[in-house]
PDB file of N, CA and C in Angstrom:
ATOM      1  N   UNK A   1     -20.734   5.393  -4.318  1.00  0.00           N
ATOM      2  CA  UNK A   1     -19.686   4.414  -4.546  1.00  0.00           C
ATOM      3  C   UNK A   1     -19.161   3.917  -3.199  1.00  0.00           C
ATOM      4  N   UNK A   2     -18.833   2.536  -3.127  1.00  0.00           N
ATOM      5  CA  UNK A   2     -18.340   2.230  -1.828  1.00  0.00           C
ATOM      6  C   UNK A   2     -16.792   2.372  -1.623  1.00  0.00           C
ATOM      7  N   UNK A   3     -16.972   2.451  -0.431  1.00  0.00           N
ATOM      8  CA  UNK A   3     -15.226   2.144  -0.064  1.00  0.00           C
ATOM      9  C   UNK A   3     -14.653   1.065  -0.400  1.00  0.00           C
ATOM     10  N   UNK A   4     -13.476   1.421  -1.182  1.00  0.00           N
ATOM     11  CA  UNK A   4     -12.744   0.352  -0.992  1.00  0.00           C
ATOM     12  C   UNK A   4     -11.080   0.566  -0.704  1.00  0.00           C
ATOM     13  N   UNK A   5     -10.510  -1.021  -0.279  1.00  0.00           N
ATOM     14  CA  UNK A   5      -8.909  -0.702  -0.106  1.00  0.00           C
ATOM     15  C   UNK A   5      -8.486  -2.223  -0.495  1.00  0.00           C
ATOM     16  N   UNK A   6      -7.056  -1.903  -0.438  1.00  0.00           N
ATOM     17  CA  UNK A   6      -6.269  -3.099  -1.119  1.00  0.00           C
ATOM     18  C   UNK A   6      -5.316  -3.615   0.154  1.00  0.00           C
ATOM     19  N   UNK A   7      -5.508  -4.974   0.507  1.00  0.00           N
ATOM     20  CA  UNK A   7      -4.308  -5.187   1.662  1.00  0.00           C
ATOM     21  C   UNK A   7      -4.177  -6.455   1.639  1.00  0.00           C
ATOM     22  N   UNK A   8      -3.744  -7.141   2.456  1.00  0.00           N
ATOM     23  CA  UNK A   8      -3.039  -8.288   2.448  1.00  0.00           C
ATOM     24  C   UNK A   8      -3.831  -9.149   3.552  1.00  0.00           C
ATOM     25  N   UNK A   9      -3.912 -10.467   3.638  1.00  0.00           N
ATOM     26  CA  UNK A   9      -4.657 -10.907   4.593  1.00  0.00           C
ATOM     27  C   UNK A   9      -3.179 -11.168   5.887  1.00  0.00           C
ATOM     28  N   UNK A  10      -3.670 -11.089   6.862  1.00  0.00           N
ATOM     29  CA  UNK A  10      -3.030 -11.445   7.879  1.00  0.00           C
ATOM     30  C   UNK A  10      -2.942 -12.282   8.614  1.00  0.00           C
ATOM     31  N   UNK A  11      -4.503 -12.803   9.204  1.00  0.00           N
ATOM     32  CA  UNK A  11      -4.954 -13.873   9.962  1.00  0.00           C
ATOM     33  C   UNK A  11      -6.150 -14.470   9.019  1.00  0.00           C
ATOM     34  N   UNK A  12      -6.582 -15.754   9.512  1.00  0.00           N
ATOM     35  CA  UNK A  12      -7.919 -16.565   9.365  1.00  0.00           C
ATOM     36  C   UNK A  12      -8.354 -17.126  10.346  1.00  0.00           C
ATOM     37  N   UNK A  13      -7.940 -17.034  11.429  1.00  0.00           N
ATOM     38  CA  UNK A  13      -8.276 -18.402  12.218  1.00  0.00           C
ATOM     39  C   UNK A  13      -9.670 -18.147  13.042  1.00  0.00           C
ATOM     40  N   UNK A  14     -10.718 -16.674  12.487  1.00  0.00           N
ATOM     41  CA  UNK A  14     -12.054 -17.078  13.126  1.00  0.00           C
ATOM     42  C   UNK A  14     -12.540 -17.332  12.221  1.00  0.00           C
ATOM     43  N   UNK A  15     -13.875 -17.858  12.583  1.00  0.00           N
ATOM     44  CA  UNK A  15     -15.152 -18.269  11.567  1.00  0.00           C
ATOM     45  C   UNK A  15     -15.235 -17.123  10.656  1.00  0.00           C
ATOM     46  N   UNK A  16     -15.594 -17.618   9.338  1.00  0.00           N
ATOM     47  CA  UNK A  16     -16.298 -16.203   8.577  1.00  0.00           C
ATOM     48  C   UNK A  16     -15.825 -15.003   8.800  1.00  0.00           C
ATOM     49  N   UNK A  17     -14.409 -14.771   9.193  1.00  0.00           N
ATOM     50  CA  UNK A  17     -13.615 -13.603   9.322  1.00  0.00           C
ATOM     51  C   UNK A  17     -12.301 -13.455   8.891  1.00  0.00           C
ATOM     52  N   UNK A  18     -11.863 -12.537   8.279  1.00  0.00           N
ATOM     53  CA  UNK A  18     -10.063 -12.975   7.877  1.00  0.00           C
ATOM     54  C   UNK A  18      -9.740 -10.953   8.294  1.00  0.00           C
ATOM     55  N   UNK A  19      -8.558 -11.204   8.921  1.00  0.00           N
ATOM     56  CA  UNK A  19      -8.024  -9.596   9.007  1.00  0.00           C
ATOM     57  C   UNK A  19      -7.014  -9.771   8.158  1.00  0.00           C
ATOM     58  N   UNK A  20      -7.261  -7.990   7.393  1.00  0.00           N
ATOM     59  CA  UNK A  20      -6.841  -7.845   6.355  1.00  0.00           C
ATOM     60  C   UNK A  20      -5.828  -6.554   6.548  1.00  0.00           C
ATOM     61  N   UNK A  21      -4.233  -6.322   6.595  1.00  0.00           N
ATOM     62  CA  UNK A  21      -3.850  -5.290   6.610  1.00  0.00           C
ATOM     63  C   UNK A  21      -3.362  -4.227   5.719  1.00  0.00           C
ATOM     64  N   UNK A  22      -3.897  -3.097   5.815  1.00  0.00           N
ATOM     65  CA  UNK A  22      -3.968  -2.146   4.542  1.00  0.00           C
ATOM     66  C   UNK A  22      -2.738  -1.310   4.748  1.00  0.00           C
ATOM     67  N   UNK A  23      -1.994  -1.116   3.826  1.00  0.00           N
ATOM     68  CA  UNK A  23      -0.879  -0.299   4.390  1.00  0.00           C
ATOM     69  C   UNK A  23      -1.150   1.127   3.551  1.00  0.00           C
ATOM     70  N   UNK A  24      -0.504   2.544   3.759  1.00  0.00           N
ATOM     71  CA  UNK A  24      -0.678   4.054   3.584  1.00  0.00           C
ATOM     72  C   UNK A  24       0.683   4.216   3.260  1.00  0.00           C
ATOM     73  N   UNK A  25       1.194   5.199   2.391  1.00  0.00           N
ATOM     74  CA  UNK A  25       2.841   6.058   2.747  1.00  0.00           C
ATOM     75  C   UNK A  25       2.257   7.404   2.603  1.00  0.00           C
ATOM     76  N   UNK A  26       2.864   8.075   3.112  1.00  0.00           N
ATOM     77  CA  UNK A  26       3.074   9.314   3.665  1.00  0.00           C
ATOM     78  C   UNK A  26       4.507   9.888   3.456  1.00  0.00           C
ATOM     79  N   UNK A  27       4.691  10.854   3.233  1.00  0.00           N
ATOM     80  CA  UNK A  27       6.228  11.925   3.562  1.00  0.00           C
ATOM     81  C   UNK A  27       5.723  12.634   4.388  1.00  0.00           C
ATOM     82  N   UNK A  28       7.017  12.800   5.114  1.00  0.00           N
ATOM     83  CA  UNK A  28       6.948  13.041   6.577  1.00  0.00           C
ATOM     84  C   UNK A  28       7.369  14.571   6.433  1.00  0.00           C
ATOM     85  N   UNK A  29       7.022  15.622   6.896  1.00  0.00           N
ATOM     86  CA  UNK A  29       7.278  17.034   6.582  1.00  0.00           C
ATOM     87  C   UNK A  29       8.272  17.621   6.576  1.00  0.00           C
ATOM     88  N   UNK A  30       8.664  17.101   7.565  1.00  0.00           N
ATOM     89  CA  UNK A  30      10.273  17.753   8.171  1.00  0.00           C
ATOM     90  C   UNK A  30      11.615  16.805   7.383  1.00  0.00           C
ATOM     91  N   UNK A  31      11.360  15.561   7.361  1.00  0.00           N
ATOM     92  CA  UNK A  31      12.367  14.656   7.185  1.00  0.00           C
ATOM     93  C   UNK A  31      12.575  14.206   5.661  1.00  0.00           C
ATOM     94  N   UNK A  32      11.009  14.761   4.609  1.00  0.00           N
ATOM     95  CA  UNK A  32      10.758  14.587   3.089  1.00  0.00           C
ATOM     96  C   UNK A  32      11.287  12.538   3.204  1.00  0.00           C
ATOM     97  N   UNK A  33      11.065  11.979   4.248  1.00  0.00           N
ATOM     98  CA  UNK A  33      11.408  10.865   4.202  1.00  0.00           C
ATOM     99  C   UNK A  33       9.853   9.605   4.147  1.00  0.00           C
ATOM    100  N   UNK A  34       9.637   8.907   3.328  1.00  0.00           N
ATOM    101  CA  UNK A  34       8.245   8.050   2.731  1.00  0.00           C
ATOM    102  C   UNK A  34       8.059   7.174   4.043  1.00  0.00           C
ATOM    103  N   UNK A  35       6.958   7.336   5.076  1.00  0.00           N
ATOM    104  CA  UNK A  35       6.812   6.751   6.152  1.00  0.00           C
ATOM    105  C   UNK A  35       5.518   5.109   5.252  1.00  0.00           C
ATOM    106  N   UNK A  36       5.671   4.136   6.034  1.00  0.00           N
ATOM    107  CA  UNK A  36       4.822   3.212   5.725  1.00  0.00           C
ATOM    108  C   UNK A  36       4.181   2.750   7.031  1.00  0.00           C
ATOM    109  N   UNK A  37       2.387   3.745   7.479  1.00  0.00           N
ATOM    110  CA  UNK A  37       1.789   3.302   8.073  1.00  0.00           C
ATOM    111  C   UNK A  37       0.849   2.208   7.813  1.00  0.00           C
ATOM    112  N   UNK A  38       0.060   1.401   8.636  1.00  0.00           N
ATOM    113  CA  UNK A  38      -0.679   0.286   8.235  1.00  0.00           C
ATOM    114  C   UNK A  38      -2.398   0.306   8.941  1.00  0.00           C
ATOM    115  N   UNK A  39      -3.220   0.062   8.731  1.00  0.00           N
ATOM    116  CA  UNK A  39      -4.435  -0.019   9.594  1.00  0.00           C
ATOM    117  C   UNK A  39      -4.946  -1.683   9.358  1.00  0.00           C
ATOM    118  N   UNK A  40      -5.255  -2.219  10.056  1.00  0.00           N
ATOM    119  CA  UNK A  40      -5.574  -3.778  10.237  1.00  0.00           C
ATOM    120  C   UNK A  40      -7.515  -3.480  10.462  1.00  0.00           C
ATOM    121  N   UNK A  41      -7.811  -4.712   9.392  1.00  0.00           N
ATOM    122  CA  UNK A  41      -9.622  -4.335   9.136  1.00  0.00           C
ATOM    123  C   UNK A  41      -9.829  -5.996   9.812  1.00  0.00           C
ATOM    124  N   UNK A  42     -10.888  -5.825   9.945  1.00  0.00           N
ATOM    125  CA  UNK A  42     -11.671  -7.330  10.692  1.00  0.00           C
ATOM    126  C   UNK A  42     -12.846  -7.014   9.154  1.00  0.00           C
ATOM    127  N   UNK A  43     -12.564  -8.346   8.401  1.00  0.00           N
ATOM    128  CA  UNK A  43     -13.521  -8.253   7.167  1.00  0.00           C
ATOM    129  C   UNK A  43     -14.261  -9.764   7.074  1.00  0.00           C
ATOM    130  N   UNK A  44     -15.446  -9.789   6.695  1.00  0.00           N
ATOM    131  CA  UNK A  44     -16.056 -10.440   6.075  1.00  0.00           C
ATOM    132  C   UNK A  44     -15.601 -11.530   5.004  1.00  0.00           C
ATOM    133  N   UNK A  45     -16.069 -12.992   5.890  1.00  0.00           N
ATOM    134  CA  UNK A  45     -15.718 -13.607   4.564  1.00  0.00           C
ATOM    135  C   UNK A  45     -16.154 -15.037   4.079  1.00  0.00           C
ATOM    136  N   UNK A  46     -17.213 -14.866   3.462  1.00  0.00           N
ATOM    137  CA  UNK A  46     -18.631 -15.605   3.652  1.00  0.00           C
ATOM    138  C   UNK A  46     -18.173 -17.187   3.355  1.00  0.00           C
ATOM    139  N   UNK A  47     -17.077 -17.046   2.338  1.00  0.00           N
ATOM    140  CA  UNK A  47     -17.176 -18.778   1.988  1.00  0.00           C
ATOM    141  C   UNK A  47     -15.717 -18.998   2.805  1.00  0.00           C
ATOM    142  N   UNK A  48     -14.784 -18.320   3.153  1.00  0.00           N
ATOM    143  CA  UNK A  48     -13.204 -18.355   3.519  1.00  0.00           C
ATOM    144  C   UNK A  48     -12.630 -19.391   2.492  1.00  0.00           C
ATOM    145  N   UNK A  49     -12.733 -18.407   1.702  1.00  0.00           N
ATOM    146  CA  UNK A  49     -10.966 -19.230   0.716  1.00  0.00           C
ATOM    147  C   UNK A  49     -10.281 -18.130   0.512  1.00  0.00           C
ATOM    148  N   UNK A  50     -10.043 -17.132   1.596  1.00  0.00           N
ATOM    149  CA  UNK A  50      -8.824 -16.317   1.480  1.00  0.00           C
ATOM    150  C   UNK A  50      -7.876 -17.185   2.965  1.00  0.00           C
ATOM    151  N   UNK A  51      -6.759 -16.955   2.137  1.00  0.00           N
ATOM    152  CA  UNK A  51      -5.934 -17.968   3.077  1.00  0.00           C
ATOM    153  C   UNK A  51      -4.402 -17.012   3.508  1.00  0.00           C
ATOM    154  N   UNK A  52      -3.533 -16.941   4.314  1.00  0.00           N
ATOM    155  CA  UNK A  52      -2.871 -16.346   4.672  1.00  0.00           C
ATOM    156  C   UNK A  52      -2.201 -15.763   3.466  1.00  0.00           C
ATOM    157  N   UNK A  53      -2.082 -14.184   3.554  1.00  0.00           N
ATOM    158  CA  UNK A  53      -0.688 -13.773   2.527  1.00  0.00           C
ATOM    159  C   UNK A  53      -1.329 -13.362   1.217  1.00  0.00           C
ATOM    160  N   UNK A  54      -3.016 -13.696   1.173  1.00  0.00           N
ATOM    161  CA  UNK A  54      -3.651 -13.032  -0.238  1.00  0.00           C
ATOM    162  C   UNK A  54      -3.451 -11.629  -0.279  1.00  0.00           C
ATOM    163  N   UNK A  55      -3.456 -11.121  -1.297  1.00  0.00           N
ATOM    164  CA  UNK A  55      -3.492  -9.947  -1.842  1.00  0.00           C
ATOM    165  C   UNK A  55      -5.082  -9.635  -2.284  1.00  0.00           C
ATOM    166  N   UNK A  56      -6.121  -9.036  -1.644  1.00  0.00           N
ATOM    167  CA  UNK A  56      -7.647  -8.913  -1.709  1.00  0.00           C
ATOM    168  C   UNK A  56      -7.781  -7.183  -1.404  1.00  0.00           C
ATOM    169  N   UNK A  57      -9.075  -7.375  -2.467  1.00  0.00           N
ATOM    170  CA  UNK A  57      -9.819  -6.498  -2.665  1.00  0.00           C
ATOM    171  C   UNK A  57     -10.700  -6.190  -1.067  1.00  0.00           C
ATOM    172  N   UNK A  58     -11.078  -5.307  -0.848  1.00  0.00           N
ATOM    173  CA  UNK A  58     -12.092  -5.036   0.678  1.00  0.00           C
ATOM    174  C   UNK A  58     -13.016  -3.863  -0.064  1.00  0.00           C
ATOM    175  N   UNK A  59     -14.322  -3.630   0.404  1.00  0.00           N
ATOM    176  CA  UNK A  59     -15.371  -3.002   0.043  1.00  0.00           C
ATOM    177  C   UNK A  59     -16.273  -2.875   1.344  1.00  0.00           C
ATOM    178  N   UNK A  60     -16.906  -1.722   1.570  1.00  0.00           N
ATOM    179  CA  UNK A  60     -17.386  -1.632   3.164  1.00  0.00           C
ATOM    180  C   UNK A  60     -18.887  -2.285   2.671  1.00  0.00           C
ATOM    181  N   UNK A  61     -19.576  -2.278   3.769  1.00  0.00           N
ATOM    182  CA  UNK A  61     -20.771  -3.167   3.547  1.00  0.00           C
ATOM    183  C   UNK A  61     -21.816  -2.831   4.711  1.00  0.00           C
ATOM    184  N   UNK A  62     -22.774  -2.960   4.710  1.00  0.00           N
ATOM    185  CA  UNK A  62     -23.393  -3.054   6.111  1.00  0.00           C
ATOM    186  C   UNK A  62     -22.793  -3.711   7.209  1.00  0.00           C
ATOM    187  N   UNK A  63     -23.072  -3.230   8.582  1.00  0.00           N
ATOM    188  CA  UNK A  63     -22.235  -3.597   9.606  1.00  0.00           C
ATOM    189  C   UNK A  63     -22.740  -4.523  10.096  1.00  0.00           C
ATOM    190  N   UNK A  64     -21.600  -5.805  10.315  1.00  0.00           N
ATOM    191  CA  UNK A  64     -21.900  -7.225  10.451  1.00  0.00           C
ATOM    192  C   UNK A  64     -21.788  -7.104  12.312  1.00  0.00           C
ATOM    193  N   UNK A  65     -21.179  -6.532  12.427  1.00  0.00           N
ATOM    194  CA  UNK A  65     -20.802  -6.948  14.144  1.00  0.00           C
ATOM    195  C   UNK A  65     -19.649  -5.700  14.509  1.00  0.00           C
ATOM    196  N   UNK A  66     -19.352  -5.044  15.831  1.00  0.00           N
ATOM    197  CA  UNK A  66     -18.844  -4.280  16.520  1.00  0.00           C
ATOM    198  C   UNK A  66     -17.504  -4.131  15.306  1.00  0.00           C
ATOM    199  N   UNK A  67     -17.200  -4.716  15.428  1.00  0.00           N
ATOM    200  CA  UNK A  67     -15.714  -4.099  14.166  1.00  0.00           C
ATOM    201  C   UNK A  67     -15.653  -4.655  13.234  1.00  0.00           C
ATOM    202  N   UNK A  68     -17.009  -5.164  12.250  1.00  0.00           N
ATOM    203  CA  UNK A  68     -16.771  -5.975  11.115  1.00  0.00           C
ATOM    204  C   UNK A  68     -17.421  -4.856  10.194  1.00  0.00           C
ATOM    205  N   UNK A  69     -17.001  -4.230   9.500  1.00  0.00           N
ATOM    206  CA  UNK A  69     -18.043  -3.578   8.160  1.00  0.00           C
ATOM    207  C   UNK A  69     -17.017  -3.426   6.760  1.00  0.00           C
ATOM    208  N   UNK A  70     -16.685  -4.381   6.582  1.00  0.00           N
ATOM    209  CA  UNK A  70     -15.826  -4.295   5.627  1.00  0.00           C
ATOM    210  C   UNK A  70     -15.892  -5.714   4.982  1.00  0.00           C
ATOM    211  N   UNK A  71     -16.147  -6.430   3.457  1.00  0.00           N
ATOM    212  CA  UNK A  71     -16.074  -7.790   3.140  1.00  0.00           C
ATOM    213  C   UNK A  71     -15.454  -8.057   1.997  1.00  0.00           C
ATOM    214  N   UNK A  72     -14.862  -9.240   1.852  1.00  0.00           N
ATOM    215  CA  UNK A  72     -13.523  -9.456   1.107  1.00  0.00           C
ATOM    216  C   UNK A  72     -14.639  -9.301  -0.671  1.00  0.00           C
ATOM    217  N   UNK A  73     -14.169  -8.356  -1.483  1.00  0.00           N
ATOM    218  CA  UNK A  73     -14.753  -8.660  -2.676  1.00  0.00           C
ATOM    219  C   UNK A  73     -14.360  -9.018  -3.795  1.00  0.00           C
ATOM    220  N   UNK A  74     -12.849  -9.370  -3.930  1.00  0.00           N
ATOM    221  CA  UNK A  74     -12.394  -9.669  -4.863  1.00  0.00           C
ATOM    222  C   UNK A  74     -10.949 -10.745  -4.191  1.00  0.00           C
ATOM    223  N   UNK A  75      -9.981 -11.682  -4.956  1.00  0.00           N
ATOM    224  CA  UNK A  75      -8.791 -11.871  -4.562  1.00  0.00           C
ATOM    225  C   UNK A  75      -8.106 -11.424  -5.553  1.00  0.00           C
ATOM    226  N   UNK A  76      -7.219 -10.916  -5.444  1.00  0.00           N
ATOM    227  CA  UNK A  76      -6.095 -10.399  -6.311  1.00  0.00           C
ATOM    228  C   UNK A  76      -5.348 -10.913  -7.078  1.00  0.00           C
ATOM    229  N   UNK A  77      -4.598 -11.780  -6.126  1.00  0.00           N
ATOM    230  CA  UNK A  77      -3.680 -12.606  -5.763  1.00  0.00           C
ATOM    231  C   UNK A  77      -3.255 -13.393  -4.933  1.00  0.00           C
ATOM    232  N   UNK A  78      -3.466 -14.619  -4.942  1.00  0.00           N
ATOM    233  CA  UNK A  78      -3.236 -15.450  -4.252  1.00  0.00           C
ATOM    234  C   UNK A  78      -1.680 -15.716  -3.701  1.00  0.00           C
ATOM    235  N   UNK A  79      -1.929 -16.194  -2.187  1.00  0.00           N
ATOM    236  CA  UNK A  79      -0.531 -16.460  -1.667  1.00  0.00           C
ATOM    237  C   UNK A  79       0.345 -17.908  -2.482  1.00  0.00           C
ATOM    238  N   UNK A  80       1.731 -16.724  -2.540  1.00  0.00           N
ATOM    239  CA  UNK A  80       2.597 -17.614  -3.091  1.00  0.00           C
ATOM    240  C   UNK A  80       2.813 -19.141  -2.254  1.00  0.00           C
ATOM    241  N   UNK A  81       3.365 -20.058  -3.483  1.00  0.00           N
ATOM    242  CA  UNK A  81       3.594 -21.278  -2.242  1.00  0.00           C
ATOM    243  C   UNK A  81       4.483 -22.199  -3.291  1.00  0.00           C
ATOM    244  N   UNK A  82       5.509 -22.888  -2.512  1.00  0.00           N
ATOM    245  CA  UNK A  82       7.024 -23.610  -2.995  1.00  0.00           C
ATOM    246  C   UNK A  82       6.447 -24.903  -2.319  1.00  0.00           C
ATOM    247  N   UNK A  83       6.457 -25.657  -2.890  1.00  0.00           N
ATOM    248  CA  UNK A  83       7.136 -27.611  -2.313  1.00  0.00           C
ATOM    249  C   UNK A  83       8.118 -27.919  -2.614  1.00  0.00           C
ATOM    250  N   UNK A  84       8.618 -28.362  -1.174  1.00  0.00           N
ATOM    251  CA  UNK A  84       9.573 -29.189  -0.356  1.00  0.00           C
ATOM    252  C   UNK A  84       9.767 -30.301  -1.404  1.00  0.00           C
ATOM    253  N   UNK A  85      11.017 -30.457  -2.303  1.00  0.00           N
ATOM    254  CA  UNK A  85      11.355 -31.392  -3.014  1.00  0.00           C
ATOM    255  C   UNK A  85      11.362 -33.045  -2.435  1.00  0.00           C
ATOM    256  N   UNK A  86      11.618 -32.836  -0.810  1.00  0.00           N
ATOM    257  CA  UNK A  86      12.357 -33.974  -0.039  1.00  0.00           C
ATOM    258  C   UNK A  86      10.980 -34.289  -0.094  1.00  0.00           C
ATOM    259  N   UNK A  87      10.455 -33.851   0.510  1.00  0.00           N
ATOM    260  CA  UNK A  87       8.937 -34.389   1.267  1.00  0.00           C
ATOM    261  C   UNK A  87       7.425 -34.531   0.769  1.00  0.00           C
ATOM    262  N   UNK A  88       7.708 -33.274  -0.313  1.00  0.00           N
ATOM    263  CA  UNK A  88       6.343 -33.293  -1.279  1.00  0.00           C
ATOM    264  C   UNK A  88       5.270 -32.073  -0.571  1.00  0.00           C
ATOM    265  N   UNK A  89       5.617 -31.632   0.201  1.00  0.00           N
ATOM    266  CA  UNK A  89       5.131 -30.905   1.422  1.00  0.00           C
ATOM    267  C   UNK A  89       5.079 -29.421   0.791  1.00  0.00           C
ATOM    268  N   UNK A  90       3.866 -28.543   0.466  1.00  0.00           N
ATOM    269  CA  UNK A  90       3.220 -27.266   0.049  1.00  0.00           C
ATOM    270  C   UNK A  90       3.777 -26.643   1.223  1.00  0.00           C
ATOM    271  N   UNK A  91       4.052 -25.789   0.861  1.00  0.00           N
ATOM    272  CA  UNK A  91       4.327 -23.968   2.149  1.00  0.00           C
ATOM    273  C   UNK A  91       3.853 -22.975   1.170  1.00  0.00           C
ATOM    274  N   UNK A  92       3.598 -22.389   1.915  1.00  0.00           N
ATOM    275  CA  UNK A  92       3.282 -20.499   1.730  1.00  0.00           C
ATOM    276  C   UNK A  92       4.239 -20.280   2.147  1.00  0.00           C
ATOM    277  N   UNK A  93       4.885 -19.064   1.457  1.00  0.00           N
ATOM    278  CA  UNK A  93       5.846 -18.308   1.283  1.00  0.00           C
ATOM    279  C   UNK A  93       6.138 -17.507   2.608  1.00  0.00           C
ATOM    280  N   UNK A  94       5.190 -16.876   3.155  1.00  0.00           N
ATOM    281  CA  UNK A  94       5.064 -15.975   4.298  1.00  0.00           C
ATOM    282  C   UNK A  94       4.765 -16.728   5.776  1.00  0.00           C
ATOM    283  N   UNK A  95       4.768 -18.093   5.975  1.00  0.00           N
ATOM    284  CA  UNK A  95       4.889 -18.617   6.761  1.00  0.00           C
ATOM    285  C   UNK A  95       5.712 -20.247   6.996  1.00  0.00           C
ATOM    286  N   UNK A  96       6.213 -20.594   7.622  1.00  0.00           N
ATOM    287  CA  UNK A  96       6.912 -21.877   7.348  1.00  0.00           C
ATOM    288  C   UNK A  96       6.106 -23.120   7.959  1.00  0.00           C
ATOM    289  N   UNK A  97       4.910 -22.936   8.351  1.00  0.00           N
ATOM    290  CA  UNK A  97       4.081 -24.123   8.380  1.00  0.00           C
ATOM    291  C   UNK A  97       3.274 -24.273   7.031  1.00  0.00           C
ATOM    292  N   UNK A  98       3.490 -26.056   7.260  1.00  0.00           N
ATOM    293  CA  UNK A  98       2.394 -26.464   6.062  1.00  0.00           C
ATOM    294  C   UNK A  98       1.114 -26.222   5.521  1.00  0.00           C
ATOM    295  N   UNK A  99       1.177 -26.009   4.409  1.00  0.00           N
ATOM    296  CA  UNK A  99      -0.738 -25.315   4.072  1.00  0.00           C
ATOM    297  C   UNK A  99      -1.306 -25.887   5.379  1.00  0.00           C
ATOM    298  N   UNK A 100      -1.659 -27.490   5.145  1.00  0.00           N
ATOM    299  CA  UNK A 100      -2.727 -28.584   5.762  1.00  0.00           C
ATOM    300  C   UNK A 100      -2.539 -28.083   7.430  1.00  0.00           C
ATOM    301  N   UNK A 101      -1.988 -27.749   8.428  1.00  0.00           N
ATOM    302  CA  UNK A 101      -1.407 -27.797   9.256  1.00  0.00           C
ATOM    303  C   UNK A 101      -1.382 -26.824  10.152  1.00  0.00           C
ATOM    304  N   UNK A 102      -2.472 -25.244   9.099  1.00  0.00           N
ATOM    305  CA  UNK A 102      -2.338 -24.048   9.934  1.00  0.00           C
ATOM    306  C   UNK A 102      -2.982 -24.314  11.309  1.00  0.00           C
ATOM    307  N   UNK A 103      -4.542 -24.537  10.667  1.00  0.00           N
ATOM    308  CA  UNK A 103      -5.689 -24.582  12.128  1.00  0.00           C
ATOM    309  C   UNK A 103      -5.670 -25.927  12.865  1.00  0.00           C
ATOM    310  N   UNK A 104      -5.350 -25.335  14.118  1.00  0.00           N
ATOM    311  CA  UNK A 104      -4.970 -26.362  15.121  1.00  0.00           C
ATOM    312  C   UNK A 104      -5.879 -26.567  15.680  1.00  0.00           C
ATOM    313  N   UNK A 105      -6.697 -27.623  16.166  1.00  0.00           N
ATOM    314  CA  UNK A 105      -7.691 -28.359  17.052  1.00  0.00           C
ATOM    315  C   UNK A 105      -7.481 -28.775  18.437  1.00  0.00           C
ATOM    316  N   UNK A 106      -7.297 -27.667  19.536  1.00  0.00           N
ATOM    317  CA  UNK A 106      -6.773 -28.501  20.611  1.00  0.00           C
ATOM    318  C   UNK A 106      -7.973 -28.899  21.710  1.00  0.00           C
ATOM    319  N   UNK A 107      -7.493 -30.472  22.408  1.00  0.00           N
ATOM    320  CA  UNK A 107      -8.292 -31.176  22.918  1.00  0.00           C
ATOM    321  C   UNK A 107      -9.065 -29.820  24.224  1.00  0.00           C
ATOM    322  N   UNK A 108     -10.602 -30.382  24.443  1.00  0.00           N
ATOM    323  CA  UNK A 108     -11.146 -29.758  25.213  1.00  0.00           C
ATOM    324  C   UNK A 108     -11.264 -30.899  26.766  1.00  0.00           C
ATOM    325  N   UNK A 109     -10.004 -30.415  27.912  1.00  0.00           N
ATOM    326  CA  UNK A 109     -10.035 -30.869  29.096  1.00  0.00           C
ATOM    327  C   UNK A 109     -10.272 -30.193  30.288  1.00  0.00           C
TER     328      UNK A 109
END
């Protein structure tokens, strides 16, 4: 059976890659207090329509490259998103730039 984990996407902005962060709790021995550690995966992601703030499935896979062995296999849940009554203008919830507007193109001088 393969590995799998549940986390959240974090970034997109390489090719065919989205990092995905998985979070853990723990109680802490001494303190009986619920710690929330996190590990951040570099995953696979062949067509990219995971977009900031999904909630995705991860499954390990053969190793694509130095820290890639992990690929998105399911979405969960998709990132929430509100429009701007004034403007007509889509946001995601977890960031205040416009969907259209994340990946920036800057001139090569």
């Amino acid at each position: 059976m393969r590995q799998n984990f549940i986390g959240m996407v974090i970034n997109t902005t390489a090719i065919k890659t989205a990092k995905v962060r998985v979070a853990h709790h723990l109680l802490h021995p001494k303190v009986q207090k619920v710690i929330t550690r996190h590990r951040n995966f570099l995953v696979h992601d062949e067509k990219e329509k995971s977009q900031v703030g999904d909630i995705v499935r991860i499954e390990a896979c053969q190793k694509i490259s130095k820290r890639k062995a992990f690929s998105i296999a399911e979405i969960i849940k998709p990132a929430e998103t509100y429009t701007d009554n004034d403007t007509g203008t889509v946001y995601r919830k977890t960031h205040k730039l416009p969907i259209n507007s994340e990946k920036k193109s800057y001139p090569l001088s």
